[in-house]
C-alpha atoms as a PDB file:
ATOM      1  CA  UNK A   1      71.837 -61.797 -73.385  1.00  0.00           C
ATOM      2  CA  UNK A   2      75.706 -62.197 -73.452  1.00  0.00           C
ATOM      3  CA  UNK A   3      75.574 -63.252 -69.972  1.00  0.00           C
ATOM      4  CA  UNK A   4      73.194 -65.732 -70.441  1.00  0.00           C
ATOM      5  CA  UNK A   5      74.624 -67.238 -73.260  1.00  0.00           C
ATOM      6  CA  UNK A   6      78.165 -67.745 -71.436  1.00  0.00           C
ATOM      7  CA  UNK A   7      75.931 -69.270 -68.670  1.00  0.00           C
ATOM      8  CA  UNK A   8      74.617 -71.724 -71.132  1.00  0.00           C
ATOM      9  CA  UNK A   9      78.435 -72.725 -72.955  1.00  0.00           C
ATOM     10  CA  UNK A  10      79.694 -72.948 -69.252  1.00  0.00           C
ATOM     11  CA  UNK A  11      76.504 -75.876 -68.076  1.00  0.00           C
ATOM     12  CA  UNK A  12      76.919 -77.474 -71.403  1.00  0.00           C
ATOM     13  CA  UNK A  13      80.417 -77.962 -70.297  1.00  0.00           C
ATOM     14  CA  UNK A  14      79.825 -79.093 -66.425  1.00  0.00           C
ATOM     15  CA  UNK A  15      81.131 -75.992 -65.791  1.00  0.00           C
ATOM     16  CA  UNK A  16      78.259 -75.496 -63.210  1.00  0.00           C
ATOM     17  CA  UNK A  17      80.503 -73.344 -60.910  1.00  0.00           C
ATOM     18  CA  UNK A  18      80.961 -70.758 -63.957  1.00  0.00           C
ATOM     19  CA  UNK A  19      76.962 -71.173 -65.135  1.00  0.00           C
ATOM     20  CA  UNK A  20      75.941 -70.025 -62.008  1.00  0.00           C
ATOM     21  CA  UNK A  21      77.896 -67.068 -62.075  1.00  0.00           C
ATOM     22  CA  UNK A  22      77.182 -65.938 -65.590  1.00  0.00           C
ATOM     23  CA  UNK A  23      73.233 -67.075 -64.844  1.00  0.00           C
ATOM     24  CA  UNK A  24      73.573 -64.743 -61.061  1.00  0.00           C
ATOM     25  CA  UNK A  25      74.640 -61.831 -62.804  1.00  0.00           C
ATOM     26  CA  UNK A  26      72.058 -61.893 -65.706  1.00  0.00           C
ATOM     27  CA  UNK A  27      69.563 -62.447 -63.421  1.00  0.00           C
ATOM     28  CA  UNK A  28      70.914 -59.526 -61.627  1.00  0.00           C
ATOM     29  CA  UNK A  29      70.217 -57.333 -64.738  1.00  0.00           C
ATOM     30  CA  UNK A  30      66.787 -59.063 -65.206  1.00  0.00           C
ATOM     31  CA  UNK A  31      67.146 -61.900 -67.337  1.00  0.00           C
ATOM     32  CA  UNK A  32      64.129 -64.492 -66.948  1.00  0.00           C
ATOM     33  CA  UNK A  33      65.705 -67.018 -68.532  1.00  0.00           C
ATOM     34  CA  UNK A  34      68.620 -66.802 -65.918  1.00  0.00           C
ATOM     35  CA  UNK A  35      66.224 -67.094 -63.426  1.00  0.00           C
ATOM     36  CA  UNK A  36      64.650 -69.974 -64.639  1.00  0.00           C
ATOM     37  CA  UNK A  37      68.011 -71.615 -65.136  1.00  0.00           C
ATOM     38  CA  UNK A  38      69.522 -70.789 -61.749  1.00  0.00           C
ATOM     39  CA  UNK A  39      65.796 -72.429 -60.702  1.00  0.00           C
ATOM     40  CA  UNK A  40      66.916 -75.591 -62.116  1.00  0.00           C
ATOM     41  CA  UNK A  41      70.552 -75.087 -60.777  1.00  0.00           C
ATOM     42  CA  UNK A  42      68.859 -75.277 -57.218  1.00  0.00           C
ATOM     43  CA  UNK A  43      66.184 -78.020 -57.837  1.00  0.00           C
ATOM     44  CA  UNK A  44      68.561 -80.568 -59.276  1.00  0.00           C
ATOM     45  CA  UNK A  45      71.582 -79.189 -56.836  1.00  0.00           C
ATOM     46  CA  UNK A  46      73.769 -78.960 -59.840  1.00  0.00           C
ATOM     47  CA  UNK A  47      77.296 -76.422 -58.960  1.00  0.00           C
ATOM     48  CA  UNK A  48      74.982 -75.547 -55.842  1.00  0.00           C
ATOM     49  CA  UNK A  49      73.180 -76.917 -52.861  1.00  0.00           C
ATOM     50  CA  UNK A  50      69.310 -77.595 -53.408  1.00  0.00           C
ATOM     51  CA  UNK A  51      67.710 -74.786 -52.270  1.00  0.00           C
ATOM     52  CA  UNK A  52      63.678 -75.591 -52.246  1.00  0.00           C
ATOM     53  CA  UNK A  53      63.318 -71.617 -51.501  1.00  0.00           C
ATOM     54  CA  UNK A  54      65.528 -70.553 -53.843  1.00  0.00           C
ATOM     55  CA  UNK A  55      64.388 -72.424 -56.689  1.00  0.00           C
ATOM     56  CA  UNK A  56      61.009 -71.320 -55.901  1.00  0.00           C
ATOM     57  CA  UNK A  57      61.989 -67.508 -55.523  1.00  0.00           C
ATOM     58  CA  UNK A  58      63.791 -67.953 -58.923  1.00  0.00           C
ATOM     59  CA  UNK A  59      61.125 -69.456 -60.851  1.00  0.00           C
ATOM     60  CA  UNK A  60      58.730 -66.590 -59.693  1.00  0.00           C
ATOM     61  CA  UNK A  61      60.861 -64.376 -60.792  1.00  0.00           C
ATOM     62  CA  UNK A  62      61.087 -66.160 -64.331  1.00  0.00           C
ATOM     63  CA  UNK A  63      57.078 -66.955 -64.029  1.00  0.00           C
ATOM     64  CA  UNK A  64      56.003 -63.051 -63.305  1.00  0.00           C
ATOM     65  CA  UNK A  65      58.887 -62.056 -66.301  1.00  0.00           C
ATOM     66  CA  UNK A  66      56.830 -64.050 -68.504  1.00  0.00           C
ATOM     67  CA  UNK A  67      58.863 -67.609 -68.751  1.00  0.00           C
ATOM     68  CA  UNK A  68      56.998 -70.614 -69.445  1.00  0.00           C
ATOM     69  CA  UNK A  69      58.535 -71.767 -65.986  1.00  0.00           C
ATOM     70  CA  UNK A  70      54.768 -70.670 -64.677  1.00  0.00           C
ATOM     71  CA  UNK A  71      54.396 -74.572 -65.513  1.00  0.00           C
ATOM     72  CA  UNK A  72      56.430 -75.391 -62.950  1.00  0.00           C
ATOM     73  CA  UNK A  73      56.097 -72.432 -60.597  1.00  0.00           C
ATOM     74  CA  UNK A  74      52.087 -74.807 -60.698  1.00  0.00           C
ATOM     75  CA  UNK A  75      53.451 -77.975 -60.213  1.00  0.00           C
ATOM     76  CA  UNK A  76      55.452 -76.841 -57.140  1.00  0.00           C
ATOM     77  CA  UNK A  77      52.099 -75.211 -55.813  1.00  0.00           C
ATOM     78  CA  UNK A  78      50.184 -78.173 -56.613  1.00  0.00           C
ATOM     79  CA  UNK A  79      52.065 -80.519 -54.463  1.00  0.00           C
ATOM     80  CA  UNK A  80      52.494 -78.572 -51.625  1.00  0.00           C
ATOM     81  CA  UNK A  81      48.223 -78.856 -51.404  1.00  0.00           C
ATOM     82  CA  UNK A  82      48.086 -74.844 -52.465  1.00  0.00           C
ATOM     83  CA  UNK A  83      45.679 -76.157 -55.587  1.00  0.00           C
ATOM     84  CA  UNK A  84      44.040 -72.686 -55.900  1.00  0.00           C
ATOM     85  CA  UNK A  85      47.396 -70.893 -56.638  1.00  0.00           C
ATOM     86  CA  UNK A  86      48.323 -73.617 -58.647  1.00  0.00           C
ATOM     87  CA  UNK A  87      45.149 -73.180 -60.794  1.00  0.00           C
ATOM     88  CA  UNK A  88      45.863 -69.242 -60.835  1.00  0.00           C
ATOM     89  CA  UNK A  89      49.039 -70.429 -62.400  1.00  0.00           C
ATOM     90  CA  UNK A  90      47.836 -73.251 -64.981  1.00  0.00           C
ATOM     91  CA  UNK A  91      45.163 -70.199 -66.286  1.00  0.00           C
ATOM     92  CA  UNK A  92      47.787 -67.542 -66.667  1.00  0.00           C
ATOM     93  CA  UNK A  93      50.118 -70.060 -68.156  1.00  0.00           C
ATOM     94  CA  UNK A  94      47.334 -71.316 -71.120  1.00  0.00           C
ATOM     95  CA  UNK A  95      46.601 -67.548 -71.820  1.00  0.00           C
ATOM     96  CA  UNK A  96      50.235 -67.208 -72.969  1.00  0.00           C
ATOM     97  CA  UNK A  97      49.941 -70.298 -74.907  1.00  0.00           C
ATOM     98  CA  UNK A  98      51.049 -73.086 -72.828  1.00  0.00           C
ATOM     99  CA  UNK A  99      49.940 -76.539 -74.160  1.00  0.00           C
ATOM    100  CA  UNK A 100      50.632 -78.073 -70.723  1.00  0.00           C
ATOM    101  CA  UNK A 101      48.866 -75.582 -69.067  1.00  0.00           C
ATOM    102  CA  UNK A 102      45.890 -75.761 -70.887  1.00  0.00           C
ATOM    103  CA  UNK A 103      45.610 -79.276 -70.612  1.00  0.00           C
ATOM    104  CA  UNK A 104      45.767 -78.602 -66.544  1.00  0.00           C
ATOM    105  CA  UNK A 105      42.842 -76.010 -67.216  1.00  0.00           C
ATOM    106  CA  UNK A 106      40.686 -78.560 -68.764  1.00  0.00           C
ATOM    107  CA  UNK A 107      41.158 -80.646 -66.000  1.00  0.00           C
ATOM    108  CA  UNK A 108      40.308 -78.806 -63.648  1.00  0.00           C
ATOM    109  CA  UNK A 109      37.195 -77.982 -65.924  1.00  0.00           C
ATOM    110  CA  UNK A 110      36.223 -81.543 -66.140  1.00  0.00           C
ATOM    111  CA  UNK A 111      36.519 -82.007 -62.434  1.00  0.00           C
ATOM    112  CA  UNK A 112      34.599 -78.902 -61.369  1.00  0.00           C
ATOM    113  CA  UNK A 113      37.848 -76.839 -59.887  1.00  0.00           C
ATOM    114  CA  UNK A 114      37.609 -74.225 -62.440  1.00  0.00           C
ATOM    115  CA  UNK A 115      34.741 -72.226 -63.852  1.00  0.00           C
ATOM    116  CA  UNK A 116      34.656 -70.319 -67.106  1.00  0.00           C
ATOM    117  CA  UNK A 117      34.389 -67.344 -64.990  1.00  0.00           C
ATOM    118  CA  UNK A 118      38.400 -68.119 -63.833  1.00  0.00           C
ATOM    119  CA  UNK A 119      39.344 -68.580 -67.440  1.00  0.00           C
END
């Protein structure tokens, strides 16, 4: 948690060098919310290069941990044409309470990609 939080004080002060090495080494212990962090870190290319595979590895990591970043982990799938793995994703997501999530469910409801069967 201590990690984490110096990871956080470090981006809040564009110290994006220093997040990423507090966020590595949390993540190294099994932090999600590093994970999910050093995610962003490598979609927005902020203290490193964007890293499509990295931010994707990361954000699995975070989505299988439990993170909300399952969202995005959907979104990610979605574009990329994988729509049944981003539905797997959406329904996982709204069983752990996602609003977002749930509202992708009931899309895909309404537009016959998901069954009540999946959910």
């Amino acid at each position: 948690y201590a990690l984490r939080h110096m990871g956080r004080e470090r981006w809040e002060e564009g110290d994006y060098d220093g997040a990423f090495e507090y966020w590595t080494k949390a993540a190294g212990l099994g932090n999600i919310d590093s994970h999910y962090q050093l995610s962003v870190m490598y979609r927005e290319g902020e203290g490193v290069e964007k890293d499509k595979k990295r931010e994707v590895y990361h954000l699995e990591v975070a989505a299988i941990g439990g993170h909300p970043a399952r969202n995005n982990l959907a979104c990610f799938e979605w574009e990329n044409s994988r729509h049944d793995r981003a539905l797997q994703h959406w329904i996982v997501a709204a069983k752990l309470g996602d609003d977002v999530s749930m509202k992708m469910v009931k899309e895909g409801f309404q537009e016959g990609l998901v069954s009540k069967e999946d959910f």
